[in-house]
PDB file of N, CA and C in Angstrom:
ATOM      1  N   UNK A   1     -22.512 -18.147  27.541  1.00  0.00           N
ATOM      2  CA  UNK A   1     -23.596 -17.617  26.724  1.00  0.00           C
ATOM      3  C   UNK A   1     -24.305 -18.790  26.051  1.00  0.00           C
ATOM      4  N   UNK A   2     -25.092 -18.683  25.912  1.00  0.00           N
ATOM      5  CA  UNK A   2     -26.154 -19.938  25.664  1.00  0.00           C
ATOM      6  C   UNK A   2     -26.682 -19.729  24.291  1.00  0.00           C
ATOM      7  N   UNK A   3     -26.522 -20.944  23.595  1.00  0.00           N
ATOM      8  CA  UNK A   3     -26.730 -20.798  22.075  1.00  0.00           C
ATOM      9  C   UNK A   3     -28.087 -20.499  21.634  1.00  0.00           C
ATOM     10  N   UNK A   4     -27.983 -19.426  20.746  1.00  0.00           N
ATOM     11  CA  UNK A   4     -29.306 -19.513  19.569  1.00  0.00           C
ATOM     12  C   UNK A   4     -29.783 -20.520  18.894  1.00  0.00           C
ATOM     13  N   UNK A   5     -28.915 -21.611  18.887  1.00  0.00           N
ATOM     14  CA  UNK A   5     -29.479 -22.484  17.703  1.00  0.00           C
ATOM     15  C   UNK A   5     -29.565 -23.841  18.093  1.00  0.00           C
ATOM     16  N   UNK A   6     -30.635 -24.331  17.256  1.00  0.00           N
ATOM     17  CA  UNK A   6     -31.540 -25.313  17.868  1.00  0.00           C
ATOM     18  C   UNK A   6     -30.005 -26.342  18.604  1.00  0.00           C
ATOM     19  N   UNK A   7     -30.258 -27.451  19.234  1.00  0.00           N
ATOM     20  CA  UNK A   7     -29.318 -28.280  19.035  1.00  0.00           C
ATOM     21  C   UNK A   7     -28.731 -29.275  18.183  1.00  0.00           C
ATOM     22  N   UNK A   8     -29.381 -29.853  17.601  1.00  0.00           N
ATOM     23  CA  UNK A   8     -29.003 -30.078  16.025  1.00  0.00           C
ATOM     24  C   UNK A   8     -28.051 -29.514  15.083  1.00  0.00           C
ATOM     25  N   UNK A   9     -28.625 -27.968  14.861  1.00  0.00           N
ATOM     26  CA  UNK A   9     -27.431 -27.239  14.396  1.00  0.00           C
ATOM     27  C   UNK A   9     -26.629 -26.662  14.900  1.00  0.00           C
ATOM     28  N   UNK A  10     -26.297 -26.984  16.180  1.00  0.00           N
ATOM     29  CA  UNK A  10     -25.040 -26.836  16.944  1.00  0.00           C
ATOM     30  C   UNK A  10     -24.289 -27.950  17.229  1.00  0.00           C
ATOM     31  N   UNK A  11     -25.110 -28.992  16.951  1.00  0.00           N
ATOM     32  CA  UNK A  11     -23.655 -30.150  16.720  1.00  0.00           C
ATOM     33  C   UNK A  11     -22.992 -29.637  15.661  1.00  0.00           C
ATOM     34  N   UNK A  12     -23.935 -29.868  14.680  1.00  0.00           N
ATOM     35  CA  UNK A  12     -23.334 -29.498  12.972  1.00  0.00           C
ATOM     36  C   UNK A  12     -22.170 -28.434  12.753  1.00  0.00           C
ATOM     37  N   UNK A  13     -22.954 -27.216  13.554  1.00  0.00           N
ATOM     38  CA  UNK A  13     -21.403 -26.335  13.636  1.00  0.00           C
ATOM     39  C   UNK A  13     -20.617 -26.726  14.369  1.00  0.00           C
ATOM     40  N   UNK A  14     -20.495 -27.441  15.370  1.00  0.00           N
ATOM     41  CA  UNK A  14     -19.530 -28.015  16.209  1.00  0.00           C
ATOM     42  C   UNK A  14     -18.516 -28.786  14.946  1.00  0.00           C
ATOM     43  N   UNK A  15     -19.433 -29.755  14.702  1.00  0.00           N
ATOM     44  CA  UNK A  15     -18.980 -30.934  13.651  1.00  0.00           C
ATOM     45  C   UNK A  15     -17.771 -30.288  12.665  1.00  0.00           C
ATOM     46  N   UNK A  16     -18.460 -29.131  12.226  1.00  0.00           N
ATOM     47  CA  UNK A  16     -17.869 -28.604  10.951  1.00  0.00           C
ATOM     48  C   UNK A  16     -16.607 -27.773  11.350  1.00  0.00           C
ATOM     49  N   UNK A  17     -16.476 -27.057  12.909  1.00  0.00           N
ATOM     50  CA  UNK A  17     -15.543 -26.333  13.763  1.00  0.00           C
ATOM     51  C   UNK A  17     -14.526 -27.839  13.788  1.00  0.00           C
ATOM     52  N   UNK A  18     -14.942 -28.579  13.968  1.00  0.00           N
ATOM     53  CA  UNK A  18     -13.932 -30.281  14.600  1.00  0.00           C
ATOM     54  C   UNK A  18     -13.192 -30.474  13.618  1.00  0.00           C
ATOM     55  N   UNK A  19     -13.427 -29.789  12.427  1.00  0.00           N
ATOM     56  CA  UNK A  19     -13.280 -30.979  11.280  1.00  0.00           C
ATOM     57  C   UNK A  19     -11.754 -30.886  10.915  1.00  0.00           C
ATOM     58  N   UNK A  20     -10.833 -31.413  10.646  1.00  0.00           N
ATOM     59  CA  UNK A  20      -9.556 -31.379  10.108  1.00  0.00           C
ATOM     60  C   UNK A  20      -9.056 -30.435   9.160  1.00  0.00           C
ATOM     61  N   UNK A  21      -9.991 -30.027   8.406  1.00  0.00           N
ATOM     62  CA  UNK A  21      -9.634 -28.355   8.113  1.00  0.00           C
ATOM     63  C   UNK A  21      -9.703 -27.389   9.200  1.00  0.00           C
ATOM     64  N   UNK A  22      -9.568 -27.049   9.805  1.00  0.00           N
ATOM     65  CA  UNK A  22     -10.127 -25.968  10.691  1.00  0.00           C
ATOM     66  C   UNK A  22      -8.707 -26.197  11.721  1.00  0.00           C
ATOM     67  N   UNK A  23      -8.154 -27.530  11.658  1.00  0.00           N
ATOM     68  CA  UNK A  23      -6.585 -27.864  13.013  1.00  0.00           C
ATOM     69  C   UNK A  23      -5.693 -27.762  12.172  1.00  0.00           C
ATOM     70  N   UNK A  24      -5.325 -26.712  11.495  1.00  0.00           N
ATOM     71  CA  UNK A  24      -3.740 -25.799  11.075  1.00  0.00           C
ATOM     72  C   UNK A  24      -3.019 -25.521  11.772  1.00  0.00           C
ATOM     73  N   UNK A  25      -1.790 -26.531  12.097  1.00  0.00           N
ATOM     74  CA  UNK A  25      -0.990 -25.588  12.914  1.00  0.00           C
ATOM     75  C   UNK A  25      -0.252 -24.541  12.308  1.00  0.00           C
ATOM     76  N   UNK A  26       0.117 -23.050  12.903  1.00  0.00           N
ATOM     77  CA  UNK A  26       0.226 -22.357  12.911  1.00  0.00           C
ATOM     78  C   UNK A  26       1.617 -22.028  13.780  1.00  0.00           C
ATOM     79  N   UNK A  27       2.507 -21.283  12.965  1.00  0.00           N
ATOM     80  CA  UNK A  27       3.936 -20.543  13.907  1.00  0.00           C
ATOM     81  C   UNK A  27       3.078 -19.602  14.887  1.00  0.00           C
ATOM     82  N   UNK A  28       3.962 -19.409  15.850  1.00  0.00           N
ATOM     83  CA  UNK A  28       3.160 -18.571  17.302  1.00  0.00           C
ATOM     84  C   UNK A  28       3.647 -16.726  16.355  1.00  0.00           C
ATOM     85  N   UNK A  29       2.827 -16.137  16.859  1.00  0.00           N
ATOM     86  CA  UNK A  29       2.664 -14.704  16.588  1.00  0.00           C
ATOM     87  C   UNK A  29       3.851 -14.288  17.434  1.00  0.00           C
ATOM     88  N   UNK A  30       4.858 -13.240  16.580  1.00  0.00           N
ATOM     89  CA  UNK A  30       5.921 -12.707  16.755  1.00  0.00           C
ATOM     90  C   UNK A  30       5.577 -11.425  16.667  1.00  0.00           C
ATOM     91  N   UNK A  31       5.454 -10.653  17.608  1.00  0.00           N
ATOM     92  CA  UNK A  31       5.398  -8.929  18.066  1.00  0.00           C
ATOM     93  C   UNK A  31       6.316  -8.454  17.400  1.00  0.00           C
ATOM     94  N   UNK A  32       7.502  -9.059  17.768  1.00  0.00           N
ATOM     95  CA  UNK A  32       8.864  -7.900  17.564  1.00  0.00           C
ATOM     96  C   UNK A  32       8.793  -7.676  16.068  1.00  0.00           C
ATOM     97  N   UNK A  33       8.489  -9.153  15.236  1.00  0.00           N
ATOM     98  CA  UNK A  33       8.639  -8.848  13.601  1.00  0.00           C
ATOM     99  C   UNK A  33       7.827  -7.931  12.939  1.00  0.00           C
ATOM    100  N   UNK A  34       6.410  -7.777  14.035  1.00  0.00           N
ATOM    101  CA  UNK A  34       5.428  -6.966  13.204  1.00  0.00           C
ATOM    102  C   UNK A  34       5.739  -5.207  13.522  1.00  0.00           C
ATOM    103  N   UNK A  35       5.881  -5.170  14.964  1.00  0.00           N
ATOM    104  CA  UNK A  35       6.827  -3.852  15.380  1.00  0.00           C
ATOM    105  C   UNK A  35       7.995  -3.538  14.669  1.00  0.00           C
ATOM    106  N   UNK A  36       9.106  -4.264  14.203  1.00  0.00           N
ATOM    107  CA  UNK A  36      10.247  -3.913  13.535  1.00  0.00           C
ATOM    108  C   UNK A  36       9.914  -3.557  11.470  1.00  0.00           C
ATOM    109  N   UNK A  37       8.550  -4.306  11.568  1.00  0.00           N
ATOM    110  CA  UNK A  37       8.145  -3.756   9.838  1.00  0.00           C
ATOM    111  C   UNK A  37       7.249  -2.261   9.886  1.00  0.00           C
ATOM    112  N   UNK A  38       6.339  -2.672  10.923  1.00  0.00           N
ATOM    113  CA  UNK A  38       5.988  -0.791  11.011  1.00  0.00           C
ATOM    114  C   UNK A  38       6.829   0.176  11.463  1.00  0.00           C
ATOM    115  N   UNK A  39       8.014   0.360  12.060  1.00  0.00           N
ATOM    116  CA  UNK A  39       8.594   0.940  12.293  1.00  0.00           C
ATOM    117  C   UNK A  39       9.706   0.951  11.077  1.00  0.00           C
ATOM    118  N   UNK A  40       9.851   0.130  10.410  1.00  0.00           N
ATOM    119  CA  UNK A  40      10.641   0.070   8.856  1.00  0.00           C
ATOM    120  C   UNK A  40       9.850   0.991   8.042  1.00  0.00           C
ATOM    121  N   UNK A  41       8.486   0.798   7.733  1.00  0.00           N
ATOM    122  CA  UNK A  41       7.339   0.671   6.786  1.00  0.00           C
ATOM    123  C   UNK A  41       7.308   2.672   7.504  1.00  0.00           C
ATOM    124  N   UNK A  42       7.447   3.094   8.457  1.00  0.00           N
ATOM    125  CA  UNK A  42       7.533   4.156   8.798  1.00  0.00           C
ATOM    126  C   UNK A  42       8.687   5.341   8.486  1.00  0.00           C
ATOM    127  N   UNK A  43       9.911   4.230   8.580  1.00  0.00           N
ATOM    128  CA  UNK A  43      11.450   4.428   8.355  1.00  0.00           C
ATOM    129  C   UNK A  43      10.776   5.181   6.789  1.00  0.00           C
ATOM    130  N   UNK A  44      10.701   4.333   6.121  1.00  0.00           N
ATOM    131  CA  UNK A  44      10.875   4.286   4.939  1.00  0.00           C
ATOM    132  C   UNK A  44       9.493   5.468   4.105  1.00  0.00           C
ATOM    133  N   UNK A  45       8.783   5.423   4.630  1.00  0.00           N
ATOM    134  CA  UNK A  45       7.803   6.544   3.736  1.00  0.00           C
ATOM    135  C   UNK A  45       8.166   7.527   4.349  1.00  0.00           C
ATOM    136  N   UNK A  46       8.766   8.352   5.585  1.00  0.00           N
ATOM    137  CA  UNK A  46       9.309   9.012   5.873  1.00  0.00           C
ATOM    138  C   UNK A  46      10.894   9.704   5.069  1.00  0.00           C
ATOM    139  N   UNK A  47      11.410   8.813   4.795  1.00  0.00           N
ATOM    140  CA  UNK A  47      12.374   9.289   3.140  1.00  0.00           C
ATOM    141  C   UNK A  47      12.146   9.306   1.987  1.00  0.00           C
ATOM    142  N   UNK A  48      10.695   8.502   1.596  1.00  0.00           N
ATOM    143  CA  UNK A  48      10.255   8.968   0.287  1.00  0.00           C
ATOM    144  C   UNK A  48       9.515  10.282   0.404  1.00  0.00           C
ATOM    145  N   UNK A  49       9.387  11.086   1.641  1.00  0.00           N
ATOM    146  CA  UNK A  49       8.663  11.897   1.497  1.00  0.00           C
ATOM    147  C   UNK A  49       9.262  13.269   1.651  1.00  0.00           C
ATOM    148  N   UNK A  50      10.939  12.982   2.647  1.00  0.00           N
ATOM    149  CA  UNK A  50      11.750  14.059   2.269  1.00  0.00           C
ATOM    150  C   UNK A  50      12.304  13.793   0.646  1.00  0.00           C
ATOM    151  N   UNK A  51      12.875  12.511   0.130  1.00  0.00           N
ATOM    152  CA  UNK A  51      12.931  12.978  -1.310  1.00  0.00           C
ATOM    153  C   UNK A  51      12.138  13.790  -2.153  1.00  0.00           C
ATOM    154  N   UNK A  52      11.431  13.368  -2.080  1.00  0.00           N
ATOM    155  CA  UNK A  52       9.858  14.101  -2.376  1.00  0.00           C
ATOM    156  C   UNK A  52       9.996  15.493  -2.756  1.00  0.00           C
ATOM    157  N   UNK A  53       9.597  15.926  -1.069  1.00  0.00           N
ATOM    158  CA  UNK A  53      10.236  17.126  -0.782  1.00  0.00           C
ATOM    159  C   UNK A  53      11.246  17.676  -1.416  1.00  0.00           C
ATOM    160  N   UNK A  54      12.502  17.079  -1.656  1.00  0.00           N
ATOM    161  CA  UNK A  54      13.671  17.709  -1.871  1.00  0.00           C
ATOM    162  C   UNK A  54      13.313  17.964  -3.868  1.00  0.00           C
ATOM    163  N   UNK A  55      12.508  17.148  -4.414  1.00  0.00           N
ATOM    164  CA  UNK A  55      12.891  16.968  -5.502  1.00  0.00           C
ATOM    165  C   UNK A  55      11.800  18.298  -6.215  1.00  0.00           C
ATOM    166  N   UNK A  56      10.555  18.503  -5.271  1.00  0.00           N
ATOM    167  CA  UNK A  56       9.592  19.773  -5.500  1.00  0.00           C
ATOM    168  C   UNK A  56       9.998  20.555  -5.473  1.00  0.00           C
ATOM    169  N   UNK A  57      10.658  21.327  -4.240  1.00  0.00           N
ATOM    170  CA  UNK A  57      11.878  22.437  -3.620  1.00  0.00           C
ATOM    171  C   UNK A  57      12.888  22.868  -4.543  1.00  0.00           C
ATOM    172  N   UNK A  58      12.957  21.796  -4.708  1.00  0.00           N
ATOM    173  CA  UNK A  58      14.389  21.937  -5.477  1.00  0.00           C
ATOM    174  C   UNK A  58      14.455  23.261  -6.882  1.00  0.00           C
TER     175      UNK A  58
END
């Protein structure tokens, strides 16, 4: 795809993309941890909601 902007200001954003802020390394993305907290995060409002339940009922 071919840029909108002049070339000038596509070095500049280049420049500013290059710049040593922008190269964070970063831990690699872990599936299982984010699957095992929604399925917790699920666990778990699922028994505050039979307590819940139990404590209205009651």
């Amino acid at each position: 795809m071919a840029s909108r902007l002049y070339p000038e200001d596509q070095k500049r954003v280049e420049e500013y993309l290059n710049s040593p802020l922008h190269k964070v390394e970063r831990k690699p993305f872990k599936v299982w941890w984010l699957l095992m907290a929604i399925i917790g995060a699920v666990f778990g409002l699922g028994l505050l909601a039979r307590f819940l339940a139990a404590l209205v009922l009651a």
